[in-house]
N, C-alpha and C. Protein backbone atom coordinates (compact mmCIF):
# COMPACT_ATOMS: atom_id res chain seq x y z
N UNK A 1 -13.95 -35.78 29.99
CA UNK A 1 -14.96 -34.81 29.55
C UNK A 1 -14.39 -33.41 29.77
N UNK A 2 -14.66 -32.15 28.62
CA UNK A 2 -13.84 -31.29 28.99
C UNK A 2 -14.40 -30.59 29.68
N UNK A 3 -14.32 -29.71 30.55
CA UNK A 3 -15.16 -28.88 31.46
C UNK A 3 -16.15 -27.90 31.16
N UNK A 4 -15.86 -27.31 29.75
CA UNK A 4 -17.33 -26.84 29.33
C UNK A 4 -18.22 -27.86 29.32
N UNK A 5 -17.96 -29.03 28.97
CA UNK A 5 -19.39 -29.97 28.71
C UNK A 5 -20.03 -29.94 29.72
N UNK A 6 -19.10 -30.38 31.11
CA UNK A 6 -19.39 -30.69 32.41
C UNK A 6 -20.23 -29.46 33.15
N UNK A 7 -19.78 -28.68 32.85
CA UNK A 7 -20.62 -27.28 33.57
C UNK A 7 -22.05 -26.73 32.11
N UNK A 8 -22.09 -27.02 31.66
CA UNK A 8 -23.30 -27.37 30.21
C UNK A 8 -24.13 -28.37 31.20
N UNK A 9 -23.64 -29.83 31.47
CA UNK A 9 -24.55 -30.57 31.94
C UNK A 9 -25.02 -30.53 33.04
N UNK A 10 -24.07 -29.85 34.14
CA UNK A 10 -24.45 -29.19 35.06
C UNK A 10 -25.42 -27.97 35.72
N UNK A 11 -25.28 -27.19 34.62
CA UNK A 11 -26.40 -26.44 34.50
C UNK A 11 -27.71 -26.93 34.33
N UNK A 12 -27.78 -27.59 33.07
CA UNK A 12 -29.26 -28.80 33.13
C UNK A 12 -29.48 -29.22 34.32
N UNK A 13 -29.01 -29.83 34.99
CA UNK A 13 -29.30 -30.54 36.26
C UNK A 13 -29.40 -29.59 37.15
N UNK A 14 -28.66 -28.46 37.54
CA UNK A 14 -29.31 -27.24 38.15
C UNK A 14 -30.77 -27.08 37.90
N UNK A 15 -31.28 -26.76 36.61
CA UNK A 15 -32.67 -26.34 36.15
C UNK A 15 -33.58 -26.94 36.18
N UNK A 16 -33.32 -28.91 36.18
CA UNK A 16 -34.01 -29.92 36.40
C UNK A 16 -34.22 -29.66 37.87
N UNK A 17 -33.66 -29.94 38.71
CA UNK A 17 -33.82 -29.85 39.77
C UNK A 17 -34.33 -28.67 40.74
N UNK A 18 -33.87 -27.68 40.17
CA UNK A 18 -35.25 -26.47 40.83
C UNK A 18 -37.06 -26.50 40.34
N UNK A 19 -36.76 -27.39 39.13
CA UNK A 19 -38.09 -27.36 38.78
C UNK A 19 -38.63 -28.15 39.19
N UNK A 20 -38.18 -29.38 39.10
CA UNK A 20 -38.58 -30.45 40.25
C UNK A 20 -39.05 -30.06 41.81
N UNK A 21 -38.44 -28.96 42.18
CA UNK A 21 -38.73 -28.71 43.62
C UNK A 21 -39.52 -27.60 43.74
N UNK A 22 -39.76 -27.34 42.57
CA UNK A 22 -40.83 -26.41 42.38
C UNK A 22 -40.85 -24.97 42.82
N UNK A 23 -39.21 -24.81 42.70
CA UNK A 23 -38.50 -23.52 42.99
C UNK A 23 -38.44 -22.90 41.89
N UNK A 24 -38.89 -23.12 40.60
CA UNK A 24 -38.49 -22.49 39.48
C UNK A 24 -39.85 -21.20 38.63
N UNK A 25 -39.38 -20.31 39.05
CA UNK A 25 -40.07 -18.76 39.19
C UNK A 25 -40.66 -18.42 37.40
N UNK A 26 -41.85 -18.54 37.26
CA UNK A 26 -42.41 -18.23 36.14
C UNK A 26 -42.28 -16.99 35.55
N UNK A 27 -42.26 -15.85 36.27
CA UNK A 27 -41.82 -14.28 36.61
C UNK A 27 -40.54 -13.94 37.23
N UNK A 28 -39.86 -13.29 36.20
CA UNK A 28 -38.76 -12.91 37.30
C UNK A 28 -38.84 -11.79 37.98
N UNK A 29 -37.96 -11.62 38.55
CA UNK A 29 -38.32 -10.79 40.19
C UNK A 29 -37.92 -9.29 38.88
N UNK A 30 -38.89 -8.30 39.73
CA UNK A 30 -38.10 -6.53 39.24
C UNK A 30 -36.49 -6.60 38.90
N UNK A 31 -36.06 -5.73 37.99
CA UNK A 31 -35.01 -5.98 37.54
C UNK A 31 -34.09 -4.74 38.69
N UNK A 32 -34.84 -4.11 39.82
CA UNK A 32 -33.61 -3.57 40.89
C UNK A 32 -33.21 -4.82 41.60
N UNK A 33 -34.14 -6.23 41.85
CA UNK A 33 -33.97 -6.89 42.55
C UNK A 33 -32.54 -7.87 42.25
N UNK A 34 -32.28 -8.07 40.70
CA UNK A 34 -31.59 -8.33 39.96
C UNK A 34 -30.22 -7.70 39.74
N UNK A 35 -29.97 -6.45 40.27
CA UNK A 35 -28.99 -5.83 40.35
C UNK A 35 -28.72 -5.31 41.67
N UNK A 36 -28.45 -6.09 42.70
CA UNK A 36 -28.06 -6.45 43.89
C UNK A 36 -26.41 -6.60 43.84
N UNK A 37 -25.75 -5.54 44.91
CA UNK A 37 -24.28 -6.18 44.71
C UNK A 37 -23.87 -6.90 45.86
N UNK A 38 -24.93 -7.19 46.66
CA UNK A 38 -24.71 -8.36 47.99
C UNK A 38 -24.06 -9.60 46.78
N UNK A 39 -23.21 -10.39 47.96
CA UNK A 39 -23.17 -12.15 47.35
C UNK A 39 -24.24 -12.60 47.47
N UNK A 40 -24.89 -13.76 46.23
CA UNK A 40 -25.85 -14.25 46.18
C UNK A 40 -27.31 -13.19 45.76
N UNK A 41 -27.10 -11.95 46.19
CA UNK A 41 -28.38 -11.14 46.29
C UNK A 41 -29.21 -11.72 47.36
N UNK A 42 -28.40 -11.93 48.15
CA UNK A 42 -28.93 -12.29 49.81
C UNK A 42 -30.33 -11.12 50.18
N UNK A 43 -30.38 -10.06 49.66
CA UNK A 43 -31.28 -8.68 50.17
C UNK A 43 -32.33 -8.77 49.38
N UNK A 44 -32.01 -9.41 48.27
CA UNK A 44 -33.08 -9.48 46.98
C UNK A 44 -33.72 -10.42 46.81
N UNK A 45 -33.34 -11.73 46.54
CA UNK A 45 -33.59 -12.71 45.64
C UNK A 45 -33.70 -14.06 46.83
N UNK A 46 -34.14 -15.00 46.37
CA UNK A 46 -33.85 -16.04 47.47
C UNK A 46 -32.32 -16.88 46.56
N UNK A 47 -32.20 -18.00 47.58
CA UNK A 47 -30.99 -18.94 46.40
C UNK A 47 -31.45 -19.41 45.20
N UNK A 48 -32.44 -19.94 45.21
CA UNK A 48 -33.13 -20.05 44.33
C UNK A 48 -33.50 -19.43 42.85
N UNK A 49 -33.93 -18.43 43.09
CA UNK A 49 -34.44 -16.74 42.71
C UNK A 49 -32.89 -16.43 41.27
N UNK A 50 -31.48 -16.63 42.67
CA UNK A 50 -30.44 -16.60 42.29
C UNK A 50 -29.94 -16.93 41.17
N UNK A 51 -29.63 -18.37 41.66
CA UNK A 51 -29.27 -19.77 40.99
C UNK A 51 -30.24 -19.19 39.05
N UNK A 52 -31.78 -19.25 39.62
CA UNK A 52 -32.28 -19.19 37.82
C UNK A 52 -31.83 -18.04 37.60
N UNK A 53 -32.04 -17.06 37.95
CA UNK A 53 -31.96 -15.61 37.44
C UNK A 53 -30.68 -14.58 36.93
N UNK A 54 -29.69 -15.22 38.00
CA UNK A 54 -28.07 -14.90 37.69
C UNK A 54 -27.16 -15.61 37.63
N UNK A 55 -27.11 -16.70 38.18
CA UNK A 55 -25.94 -17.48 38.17
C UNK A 55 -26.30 -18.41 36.73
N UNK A 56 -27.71 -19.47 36.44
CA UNK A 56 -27.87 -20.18 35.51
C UNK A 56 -27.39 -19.05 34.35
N UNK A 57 -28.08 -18.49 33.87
CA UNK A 57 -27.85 -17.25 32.82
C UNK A 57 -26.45 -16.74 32.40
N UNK A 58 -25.78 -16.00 33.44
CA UNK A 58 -24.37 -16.21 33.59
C UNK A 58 -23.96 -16.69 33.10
N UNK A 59 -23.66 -18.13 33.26
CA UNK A 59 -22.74 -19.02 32.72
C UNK A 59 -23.22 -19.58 31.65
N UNK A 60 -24.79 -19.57 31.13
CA UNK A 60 -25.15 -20.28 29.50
C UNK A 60 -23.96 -18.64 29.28
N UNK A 61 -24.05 -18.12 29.34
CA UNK A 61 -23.75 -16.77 28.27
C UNK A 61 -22.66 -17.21 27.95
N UNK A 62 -21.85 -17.35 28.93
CA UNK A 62 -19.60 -17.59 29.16
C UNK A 62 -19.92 -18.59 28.15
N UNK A 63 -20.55 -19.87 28.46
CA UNK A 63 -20.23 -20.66 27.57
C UNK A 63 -20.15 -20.24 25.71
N UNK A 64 -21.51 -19.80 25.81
CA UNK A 64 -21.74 -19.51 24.33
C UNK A 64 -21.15 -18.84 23.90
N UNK A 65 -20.60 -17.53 24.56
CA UNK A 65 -19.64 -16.64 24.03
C UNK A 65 -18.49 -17.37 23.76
N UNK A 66 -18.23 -18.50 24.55
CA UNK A 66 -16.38 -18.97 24.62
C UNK A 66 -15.58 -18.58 25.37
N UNK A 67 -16.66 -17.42 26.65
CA UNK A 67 -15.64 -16.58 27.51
C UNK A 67 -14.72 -17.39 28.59
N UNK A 68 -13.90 -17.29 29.30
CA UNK A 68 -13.31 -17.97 30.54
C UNK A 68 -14.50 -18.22 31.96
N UNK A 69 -14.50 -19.56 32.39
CA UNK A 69 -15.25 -20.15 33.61
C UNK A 69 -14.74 -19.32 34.77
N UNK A 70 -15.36 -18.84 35.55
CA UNK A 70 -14.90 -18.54 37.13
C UNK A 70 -13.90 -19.73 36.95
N UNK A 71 -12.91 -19.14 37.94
CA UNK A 71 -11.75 -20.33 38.60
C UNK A 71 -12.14 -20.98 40.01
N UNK A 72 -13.03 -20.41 40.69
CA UNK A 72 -13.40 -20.84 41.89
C UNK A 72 -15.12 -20.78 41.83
N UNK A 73 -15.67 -21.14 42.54
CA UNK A 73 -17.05 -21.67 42.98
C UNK A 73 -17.24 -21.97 44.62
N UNK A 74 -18.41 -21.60 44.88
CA UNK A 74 -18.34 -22.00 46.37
C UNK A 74 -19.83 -21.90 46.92
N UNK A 75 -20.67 -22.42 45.75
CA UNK A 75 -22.04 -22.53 45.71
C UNK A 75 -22.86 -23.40 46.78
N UNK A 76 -22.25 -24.18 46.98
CA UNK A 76 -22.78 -25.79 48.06
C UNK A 76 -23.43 -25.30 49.24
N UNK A 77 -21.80 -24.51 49.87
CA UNK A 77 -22.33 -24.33 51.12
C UNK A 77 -23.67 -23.79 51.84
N UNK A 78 -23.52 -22.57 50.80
CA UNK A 78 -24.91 -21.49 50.87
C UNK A 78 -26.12 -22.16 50.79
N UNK A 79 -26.04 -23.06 49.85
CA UNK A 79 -27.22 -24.11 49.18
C UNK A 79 -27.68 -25.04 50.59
N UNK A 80 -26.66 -25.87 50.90
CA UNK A 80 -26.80 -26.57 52.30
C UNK A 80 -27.24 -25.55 53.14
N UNK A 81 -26.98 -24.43 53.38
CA UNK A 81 -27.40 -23.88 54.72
C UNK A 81 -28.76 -23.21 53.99
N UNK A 82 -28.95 -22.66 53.68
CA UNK A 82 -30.65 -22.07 52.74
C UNK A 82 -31.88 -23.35 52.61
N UNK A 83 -31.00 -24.83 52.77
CA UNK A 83 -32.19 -25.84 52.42
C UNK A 83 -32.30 -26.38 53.91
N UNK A 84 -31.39 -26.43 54.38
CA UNK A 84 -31.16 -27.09 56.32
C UNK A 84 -32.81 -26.66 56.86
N UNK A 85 -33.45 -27.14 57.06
CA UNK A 85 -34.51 -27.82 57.63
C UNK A 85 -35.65 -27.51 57.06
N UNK A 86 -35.78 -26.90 55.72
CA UNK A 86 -37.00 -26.80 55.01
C UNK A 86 -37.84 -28.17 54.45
N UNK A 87 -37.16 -28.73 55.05
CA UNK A 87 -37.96 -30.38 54.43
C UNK A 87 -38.25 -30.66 52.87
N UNK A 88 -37.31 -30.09 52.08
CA UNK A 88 -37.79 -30.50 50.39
C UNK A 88 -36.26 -31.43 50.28
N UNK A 89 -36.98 -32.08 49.69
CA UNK A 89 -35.75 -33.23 48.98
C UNK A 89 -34.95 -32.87 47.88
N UNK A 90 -33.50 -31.70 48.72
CA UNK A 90 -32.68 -30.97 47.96
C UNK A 90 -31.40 -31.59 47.64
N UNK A 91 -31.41 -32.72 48.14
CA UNK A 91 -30.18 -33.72 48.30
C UNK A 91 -29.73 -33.55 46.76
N UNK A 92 -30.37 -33.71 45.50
CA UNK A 92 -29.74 -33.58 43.93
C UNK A 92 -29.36 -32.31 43.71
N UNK A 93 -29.96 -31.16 44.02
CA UNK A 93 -30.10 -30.26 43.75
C UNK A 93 -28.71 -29.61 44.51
N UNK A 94 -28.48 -29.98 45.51
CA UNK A 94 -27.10 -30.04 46.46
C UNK A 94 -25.97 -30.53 46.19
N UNK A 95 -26.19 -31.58 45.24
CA UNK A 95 -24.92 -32.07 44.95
C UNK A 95 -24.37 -32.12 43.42
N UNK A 96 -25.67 -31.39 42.74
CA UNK A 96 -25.19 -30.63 41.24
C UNK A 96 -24.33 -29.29 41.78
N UNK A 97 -25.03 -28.84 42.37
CA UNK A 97 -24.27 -27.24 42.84
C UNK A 97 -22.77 -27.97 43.90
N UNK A 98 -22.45 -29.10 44.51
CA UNK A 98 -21.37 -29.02 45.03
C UNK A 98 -20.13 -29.55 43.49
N UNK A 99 -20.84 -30.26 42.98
CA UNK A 99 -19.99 -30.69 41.32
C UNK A 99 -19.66 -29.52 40.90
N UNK A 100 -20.69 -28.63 40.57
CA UNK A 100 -20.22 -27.64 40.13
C UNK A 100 -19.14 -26.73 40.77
N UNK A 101 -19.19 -26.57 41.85
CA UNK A 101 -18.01 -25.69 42.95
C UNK A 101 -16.92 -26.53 42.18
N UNK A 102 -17.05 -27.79 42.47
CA UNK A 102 -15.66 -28.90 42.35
C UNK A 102 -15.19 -28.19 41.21
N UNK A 103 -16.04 -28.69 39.83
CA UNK A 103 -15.56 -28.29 38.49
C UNK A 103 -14.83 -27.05 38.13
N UNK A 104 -15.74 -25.77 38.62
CA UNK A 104 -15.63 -24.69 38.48
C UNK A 104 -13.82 -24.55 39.39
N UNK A 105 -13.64 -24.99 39.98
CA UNK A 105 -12.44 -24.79 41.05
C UNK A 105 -11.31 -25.60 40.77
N UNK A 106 -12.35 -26.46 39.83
CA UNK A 106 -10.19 -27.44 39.15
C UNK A 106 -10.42 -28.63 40.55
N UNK A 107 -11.15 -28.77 41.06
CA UNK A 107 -11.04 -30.12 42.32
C UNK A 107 -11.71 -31.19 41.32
N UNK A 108 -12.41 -31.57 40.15
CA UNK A 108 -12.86 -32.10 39.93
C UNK A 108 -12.06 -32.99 38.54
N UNK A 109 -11.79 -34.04 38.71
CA UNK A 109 -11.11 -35.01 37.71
C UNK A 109 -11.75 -35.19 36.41
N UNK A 110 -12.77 -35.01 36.38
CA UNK A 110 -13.72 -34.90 35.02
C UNK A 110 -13.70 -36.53 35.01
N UNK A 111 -13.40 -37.57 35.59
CA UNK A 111 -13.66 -38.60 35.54
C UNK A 111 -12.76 -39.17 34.78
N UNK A 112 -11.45 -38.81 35.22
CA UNK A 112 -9.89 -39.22 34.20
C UNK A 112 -9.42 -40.24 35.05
């Protein structure tokens, strides 16, 4: 599978899964909140907040344009530590965003 597909389907499963957890924001936040130059928008946004608002968006765009993928990713960790003891069943939602790091970073075989 070539890696646009993979980060295409990945994204879905990003969006499935925040909505499922009922993280997925009907309103988006003020647009200063949105132009945060912290990583993540740690000051602004939650991961969450993030994930729909800049990072999902982001990358539909790269794709559609045809532009070049980040070469690295390093989404997981943040994700694991932001969900660590909130009690929602983030386990999918955790391990789309660690695929994606993989993909995004060339660790991932595409299933060759």
């Amino acid at each position: 599978m070539c890696v646009n597909t993979e980060v295409a389907e990945l994204l879905i499963d990003i969006e499935a899964e925040l909505r499922q957890l009922g993280l997925w924001d009907r309103v988006p936040p003020p647009p200063a909140a949105l132009a945060s130059d912290q990583p993540f928008s740690i000051d602004t946004l939650t991961l969450p907040q993030w994930l729909q608002f800049i990072f999902l968006p982001t990358l539909y765009r790269l794709l559609e344009e045809a532009q070049p993928l980040p070469g690295r990713c390093g989404i997981a960790p943040m994700a694991q530590e932001y969900f660590r003891g909130m009690g929602l069943a983030s386990g999918a939602l955790e391990e789309a965003l660690l695929q994606m790091d993989r993909v995004l970073s060339g660790e991932d075989s595409g299933g060759q």
